[in-house]
N, C-alpha and C. Protein backbone atom coordinates (compact mmCIF):
# COMPACT_ATOMS: atom_id res chain seq x y z
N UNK A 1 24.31 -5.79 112.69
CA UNK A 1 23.44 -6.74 112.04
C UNK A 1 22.02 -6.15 112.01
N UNK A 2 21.48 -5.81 111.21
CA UNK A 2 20.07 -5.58 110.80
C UNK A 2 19.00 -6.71 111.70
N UNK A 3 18.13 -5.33 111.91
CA UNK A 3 17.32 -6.53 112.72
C UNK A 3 15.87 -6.97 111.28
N UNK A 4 15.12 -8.08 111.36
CA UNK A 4 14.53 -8.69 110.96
C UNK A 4 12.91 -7.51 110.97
N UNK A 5 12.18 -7.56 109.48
CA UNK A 5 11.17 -7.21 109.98
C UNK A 5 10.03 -8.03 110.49
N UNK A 6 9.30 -7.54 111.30
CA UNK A 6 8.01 -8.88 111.93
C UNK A 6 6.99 -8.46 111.64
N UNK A 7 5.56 -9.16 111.51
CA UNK A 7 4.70 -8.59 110.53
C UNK A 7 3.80 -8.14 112.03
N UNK A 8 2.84 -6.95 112.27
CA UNK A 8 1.93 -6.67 112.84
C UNK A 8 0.88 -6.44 112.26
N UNK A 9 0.58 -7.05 112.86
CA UNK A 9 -1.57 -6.75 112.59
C UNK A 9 -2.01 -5.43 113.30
N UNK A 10 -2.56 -4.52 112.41
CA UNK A 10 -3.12 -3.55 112.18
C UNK A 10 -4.71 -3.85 112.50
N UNK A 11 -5.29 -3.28 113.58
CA UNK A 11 -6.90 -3.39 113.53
C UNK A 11 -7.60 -2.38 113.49
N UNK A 12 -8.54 -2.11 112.76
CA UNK A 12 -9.52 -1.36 112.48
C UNK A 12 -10.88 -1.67 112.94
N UNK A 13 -11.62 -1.20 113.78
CA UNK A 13 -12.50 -0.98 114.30
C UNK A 13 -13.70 -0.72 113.31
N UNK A 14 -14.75 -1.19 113.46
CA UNK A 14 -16.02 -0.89 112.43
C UNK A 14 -16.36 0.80 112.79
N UNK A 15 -16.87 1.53 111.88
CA UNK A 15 -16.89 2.88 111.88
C UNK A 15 -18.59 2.69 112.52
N UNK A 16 -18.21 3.95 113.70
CA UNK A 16 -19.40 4.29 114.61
C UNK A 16 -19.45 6.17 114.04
N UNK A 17 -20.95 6.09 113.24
CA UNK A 17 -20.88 7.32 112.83
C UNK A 17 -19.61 7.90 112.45
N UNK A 18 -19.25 6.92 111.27
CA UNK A 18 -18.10 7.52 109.91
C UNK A 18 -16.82 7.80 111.07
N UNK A 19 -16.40 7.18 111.89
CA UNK A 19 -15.25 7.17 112.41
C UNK A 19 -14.94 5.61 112.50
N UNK A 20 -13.61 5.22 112.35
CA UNK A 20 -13.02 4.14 112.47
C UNK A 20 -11.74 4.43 113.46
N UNK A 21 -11.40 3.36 114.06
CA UNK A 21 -10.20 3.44 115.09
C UNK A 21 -9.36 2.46 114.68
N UNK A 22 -8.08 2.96 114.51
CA UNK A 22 -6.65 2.13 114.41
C UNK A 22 -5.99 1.84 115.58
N UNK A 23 -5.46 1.05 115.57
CA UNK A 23 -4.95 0.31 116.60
C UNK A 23 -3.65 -0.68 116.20
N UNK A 24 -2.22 -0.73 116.45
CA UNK A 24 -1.58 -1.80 116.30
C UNK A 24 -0.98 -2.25 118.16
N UNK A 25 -1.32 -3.49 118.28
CA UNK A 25 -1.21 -3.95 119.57
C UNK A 25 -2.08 -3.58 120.78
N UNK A 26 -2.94 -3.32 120.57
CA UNK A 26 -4.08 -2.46 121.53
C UNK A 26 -3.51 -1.22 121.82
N UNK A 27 -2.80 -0.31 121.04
CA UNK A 27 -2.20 0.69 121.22
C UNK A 27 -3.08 1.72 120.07
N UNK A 28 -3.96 2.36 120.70
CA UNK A 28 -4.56 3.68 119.61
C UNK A 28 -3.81 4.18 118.69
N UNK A 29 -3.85 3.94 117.68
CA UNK A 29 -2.86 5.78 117.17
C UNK A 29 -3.56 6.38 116.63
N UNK A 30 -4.94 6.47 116.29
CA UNK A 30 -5.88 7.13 116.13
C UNK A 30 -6.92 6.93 115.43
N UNK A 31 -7.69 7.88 115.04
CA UNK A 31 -9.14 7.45 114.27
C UNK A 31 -9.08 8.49 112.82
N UNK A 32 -9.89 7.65 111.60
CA UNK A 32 -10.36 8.34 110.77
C UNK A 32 -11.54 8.69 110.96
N UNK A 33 -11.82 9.26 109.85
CA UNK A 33 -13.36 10.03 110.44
C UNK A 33 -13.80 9.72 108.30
N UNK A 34 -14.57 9.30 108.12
CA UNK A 34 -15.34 9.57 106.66
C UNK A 34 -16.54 10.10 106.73
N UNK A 35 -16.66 11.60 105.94
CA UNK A 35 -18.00 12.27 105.78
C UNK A 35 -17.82 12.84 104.15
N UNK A 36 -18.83 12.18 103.63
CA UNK A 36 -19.18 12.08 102.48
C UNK A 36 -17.98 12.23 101.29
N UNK A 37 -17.16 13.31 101.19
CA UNK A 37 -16.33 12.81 100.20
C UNK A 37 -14.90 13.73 101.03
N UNK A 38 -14.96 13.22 102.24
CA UNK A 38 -13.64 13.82 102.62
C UNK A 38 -12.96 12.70 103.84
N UNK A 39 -12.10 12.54 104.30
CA UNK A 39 -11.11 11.68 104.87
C UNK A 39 -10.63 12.26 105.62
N UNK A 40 -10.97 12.47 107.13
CA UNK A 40 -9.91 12.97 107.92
C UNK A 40 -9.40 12.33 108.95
N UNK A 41 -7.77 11.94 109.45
CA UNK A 41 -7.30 11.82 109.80
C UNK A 41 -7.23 12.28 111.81
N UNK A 42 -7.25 11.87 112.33
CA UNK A 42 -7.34 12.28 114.06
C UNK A 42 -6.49 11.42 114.88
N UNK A 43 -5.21 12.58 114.71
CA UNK A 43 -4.03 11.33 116.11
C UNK A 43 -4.71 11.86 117.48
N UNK A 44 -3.56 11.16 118.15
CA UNK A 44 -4.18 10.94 119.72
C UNK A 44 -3.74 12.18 120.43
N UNK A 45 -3.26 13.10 119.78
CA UNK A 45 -3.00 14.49 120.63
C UNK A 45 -4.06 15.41 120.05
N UNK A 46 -5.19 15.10 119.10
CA UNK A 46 -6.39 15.72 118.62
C UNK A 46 -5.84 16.41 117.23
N UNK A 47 -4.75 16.55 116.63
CA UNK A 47 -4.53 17.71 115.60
C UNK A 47 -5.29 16.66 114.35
N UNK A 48 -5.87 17.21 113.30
CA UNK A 48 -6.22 16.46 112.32
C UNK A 48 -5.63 16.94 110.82
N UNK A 49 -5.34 16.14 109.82
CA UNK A 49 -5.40 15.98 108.62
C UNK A 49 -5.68 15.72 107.34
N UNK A 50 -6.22 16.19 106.69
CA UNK A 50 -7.00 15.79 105.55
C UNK A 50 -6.52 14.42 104.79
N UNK A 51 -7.00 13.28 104.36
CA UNK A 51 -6.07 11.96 103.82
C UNK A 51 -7.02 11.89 102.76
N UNK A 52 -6.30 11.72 101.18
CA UNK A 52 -6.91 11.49 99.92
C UNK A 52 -7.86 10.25 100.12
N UNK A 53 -7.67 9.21 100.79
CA UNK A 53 -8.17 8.15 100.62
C UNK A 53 -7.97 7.14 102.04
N UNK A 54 -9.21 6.49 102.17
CA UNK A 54 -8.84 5.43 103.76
C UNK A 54 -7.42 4.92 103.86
N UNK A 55 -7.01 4.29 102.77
CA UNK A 55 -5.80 3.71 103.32
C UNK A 55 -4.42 4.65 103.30
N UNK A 56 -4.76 5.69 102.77
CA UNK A 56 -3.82 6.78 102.93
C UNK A 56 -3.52 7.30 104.59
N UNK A 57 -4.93 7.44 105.09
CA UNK A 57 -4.93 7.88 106.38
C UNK A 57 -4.36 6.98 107.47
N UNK A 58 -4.38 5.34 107.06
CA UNK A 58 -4.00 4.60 108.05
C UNK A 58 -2.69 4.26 107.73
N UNK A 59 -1.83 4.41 106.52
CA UNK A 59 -0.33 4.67 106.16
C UNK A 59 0.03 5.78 106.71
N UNK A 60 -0.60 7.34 107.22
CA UNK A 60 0.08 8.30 107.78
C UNK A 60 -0.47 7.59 109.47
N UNK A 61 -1.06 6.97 110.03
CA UNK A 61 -1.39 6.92 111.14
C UNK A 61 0.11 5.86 111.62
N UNK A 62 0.12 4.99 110.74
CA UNK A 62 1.23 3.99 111.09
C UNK A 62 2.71 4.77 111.38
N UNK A 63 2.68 5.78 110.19
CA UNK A 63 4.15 6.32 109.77
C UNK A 63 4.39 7.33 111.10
N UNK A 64 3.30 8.00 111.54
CA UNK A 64 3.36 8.71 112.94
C UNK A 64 3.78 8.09 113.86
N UNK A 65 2.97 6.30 114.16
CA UNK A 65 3.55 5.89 115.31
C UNK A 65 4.64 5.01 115.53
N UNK A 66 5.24 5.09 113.99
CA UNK A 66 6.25 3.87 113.59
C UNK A 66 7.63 5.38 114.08
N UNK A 67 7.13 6.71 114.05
CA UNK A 67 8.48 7.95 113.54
C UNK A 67 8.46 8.11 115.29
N UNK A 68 7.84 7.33 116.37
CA UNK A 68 7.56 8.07 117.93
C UNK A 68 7.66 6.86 118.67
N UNK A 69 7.93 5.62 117.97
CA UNK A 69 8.02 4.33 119.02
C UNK A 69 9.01 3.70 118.64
């Protein structure tokens, strides 16, 4: 039997010097970073990634901790 999906709230943190922090459940999965026309991505083991756009970066931040939990 398939289990049910449940909705989580995703929080984002106000950006302190062009970084923002994700969070689902008080659980980090990491921070973006915005400087001027670039998007980068920062999980919690430090490696980073370039993301076209904010919500791009917090769809790969989710998909990391949705592919490890």
């Amino acid at each position: 039997m398939p289990r049910k999906n449940k909705p989580v709230a995703v929080e984002i943190s106000d950006a302190i010097d062009g970084v923002s922090e994700v969070k689902i459940n008080k659980v980090v999965l990491g921070q973006i970073k915005e400087s001027d026309d670039t998007i980068t991505v920062i999980y919690p083991d430090n490696h980073t990634v370039k993301a076209p756009d904010f919500d791009a970066g917090v769809s790969m931040l989710i998909a990391e901790y949705n592919l490890h939990h």
